[in-house]
N, C-alpha and C. Protein backbone atom coordinates (compact mmCIF):
# COMPACT_ATOMS: atom_id res chain seq x y z
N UNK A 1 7.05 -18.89 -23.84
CA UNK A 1 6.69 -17.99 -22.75
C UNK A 1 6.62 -18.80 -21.45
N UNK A 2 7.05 -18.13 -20.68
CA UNK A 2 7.17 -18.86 -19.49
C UNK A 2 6.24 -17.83 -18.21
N UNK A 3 5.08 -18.28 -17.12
CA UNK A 3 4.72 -17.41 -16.24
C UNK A 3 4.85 -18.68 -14.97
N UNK A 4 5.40 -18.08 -14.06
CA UNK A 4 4.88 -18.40 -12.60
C UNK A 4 4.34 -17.37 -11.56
N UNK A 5 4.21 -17.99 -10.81
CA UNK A 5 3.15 -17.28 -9.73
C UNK A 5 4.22 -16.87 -8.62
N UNK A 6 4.21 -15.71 -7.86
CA UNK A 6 4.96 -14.92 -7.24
C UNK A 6 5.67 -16.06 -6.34
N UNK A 7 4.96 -16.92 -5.66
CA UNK A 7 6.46 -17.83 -4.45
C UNK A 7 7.02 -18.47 -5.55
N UNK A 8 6.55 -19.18 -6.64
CA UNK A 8 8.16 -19.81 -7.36
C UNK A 8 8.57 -18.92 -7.76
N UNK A 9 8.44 -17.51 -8.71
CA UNK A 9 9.19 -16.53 -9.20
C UNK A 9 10.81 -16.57 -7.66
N UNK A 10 9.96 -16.33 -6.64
CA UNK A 10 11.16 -15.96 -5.79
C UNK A 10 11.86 -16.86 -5.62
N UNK A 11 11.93 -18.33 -5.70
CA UNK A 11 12.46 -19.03 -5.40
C UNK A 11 13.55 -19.39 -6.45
N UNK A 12 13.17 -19.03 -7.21
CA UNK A 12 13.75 -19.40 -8.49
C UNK A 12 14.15 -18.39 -9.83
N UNK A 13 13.99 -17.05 -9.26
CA UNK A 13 14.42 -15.66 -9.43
C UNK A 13 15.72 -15.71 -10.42
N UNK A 14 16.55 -16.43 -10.09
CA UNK A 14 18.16 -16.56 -10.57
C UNK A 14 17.97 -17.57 -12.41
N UNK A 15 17.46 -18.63 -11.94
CA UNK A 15 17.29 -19.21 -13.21
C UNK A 15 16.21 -17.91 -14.47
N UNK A 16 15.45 -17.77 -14.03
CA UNK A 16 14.12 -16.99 -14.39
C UNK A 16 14.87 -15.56 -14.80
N UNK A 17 15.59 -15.09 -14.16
CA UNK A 17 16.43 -13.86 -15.13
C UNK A 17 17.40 -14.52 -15.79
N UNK A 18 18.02 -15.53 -15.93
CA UNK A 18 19.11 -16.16 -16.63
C UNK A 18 17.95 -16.09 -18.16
N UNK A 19 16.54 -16.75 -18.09
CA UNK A 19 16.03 -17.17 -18.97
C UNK A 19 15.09 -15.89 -19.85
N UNK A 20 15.62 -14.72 -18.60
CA UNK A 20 14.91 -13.26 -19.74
C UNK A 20 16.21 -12.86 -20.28
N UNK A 21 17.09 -13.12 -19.65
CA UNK A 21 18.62 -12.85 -20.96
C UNK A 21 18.88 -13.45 -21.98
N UNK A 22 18.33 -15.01 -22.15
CA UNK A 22 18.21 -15.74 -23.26
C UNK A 22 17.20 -15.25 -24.38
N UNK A 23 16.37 -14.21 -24.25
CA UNK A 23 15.01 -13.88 -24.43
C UNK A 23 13.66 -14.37 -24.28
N UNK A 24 13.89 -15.06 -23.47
CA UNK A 24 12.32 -16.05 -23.14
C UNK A 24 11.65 -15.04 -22.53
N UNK A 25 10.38 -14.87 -22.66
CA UNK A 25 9.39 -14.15 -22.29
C UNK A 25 9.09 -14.30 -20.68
N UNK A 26 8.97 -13.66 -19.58
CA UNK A 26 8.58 -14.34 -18.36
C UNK A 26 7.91 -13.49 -17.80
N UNK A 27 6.72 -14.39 -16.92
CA UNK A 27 5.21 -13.49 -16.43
C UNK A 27 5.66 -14.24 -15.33
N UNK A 28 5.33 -13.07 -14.61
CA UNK A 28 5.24 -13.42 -13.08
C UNK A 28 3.73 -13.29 -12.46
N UNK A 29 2.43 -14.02 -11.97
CA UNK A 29 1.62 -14.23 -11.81
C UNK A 29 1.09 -14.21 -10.56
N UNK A 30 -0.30 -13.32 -10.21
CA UNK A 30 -0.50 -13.45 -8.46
C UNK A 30 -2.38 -14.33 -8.94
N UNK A 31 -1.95 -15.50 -7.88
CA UNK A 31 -3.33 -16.34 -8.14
C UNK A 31 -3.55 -16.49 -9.51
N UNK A 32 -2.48 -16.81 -10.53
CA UNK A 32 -2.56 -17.56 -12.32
C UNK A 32 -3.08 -16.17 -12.67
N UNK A 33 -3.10 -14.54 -12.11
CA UNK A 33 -3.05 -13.44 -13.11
C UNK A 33 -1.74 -12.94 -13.44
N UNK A 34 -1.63 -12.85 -14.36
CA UNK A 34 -0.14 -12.21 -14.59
C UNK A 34 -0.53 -10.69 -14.33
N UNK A 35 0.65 -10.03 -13.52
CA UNK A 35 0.80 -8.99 -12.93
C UNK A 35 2.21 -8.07 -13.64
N UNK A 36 2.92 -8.81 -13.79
CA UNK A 36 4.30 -8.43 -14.26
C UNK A 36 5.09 -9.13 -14.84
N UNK A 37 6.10 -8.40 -16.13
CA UNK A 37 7.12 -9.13 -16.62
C UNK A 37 8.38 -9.11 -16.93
N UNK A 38 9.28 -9.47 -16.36
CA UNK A 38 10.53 -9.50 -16.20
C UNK A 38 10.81 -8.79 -17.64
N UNK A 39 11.98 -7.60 -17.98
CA UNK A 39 12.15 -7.56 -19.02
C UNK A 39 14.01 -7.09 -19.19
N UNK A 40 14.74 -7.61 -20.13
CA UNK A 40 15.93 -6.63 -19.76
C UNK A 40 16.28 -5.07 -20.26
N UNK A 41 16.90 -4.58 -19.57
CA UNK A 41 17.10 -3.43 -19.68
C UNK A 41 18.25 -3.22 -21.26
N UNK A 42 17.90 -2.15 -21.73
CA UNK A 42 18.96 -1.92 -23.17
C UNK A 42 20.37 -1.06 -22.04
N UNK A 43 21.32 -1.18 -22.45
CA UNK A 43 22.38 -0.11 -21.98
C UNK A 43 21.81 1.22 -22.85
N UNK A 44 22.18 2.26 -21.69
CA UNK A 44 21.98 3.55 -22.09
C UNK A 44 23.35 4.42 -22.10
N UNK A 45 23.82 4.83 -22.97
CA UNK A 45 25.45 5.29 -22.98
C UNK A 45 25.19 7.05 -22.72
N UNK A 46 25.23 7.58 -21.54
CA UNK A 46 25.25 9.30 -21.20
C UNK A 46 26.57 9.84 -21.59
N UNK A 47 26.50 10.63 -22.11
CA UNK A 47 27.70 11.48 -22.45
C UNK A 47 27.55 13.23 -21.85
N UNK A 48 28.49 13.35 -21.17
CA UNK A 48 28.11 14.95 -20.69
C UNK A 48 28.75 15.76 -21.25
N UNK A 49 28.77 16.80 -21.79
CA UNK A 49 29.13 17.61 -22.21
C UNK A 49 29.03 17.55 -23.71
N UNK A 50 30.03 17.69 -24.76
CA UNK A 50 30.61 17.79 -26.04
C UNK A 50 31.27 16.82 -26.10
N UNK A 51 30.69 16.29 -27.39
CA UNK A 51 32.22 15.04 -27.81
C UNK A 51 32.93 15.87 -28.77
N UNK A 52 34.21 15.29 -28.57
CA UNK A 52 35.34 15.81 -29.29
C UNK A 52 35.49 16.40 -30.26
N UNK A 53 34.43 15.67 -31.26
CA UNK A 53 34.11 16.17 -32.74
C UNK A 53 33.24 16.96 -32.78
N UNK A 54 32.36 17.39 -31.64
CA UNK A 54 31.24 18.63 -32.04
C UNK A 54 31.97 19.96 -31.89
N UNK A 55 31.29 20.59 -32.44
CA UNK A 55 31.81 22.59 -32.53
C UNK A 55 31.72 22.63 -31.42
N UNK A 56 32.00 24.02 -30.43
CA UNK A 56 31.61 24.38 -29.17
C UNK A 56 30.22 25.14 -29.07
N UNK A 57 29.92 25.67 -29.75
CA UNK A 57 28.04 25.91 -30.08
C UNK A 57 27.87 25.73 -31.70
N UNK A 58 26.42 25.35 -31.68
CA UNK A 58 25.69 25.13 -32.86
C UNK A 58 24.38 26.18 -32.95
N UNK A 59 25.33 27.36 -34.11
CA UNK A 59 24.04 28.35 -34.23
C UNK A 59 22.61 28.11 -34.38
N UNK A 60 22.55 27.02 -35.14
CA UNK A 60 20.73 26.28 -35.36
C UNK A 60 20.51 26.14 -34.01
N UNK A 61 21.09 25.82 -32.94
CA UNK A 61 20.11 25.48 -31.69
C UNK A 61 20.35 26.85 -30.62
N UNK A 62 21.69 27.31 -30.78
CA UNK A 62 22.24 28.13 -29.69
C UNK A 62 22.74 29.44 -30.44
N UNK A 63 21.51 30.51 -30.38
CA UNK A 63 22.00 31.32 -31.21
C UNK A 63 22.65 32.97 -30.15
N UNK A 64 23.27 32.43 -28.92
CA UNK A 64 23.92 33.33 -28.14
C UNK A 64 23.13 33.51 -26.72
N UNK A 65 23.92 35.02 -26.17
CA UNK A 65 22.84 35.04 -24.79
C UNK A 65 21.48 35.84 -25.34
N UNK A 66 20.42 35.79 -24.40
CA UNK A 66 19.35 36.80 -24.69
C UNK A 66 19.39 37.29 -23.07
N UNK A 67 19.44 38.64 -23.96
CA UNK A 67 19.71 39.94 -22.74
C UNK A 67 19.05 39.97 -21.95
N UNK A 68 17.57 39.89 -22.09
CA UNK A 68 16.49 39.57 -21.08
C UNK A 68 16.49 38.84 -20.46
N UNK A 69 16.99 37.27 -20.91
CA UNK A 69 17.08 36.54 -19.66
C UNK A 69 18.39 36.47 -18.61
N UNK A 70 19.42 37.10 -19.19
CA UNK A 70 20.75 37.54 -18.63
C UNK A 70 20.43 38.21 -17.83
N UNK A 71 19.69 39.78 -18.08
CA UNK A 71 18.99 40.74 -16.95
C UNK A 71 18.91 40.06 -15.75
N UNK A 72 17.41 38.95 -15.44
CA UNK A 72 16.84 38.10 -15.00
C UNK A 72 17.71 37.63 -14.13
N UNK A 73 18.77 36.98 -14.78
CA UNK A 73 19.59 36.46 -13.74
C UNK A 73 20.55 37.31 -13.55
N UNK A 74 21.07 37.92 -13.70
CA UNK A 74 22.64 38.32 -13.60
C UNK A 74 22.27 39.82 -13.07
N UNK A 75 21.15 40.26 -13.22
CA UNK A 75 20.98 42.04 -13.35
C UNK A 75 21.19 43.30 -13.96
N UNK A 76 21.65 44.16 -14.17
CA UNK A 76 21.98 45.19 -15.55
C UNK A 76 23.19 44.78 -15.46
N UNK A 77 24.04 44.97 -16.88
CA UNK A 77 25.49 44.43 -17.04
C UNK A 77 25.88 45.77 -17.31
């Protein structure tokens, strides 16, 4: 584990994320309290819509329109 105190964190910012990609632990410290810790982020993969292989609706979740809320928006059909 590694902590420094906020002016070396900045100074030395570049090595200090090099060394949370390695996985070393790092605290960044105001007056020897640790305040915060560098951590890396996971990739998050968004997909919009349907992938290729899904149906175009799935009755278990999407079981059509409901008239009432169609009303609501749309008005008498």
């Amino acid at each position: 584990m590694i902590q420094v105190n906020v002016h070396e964190a900045k100074s030395q910012l570049s090595a200090l994320i090099a060394k949370a990609l390695e996985g070393e632990k790092v605290t960044i410290a105001r007056a020897g309290v640790p305040v915060v810790d560098l951590v890396v982020h996971d990739r998050v993969e968004v997909v919009y819509g349907l992938g290729a292989e899904e149906p175009e609706h799935d009755p278990d979740i999407f079981d059509g329109v409901d008239d009432e809320i169609a009303t609501m928006f749309y008005g008498a059909r």
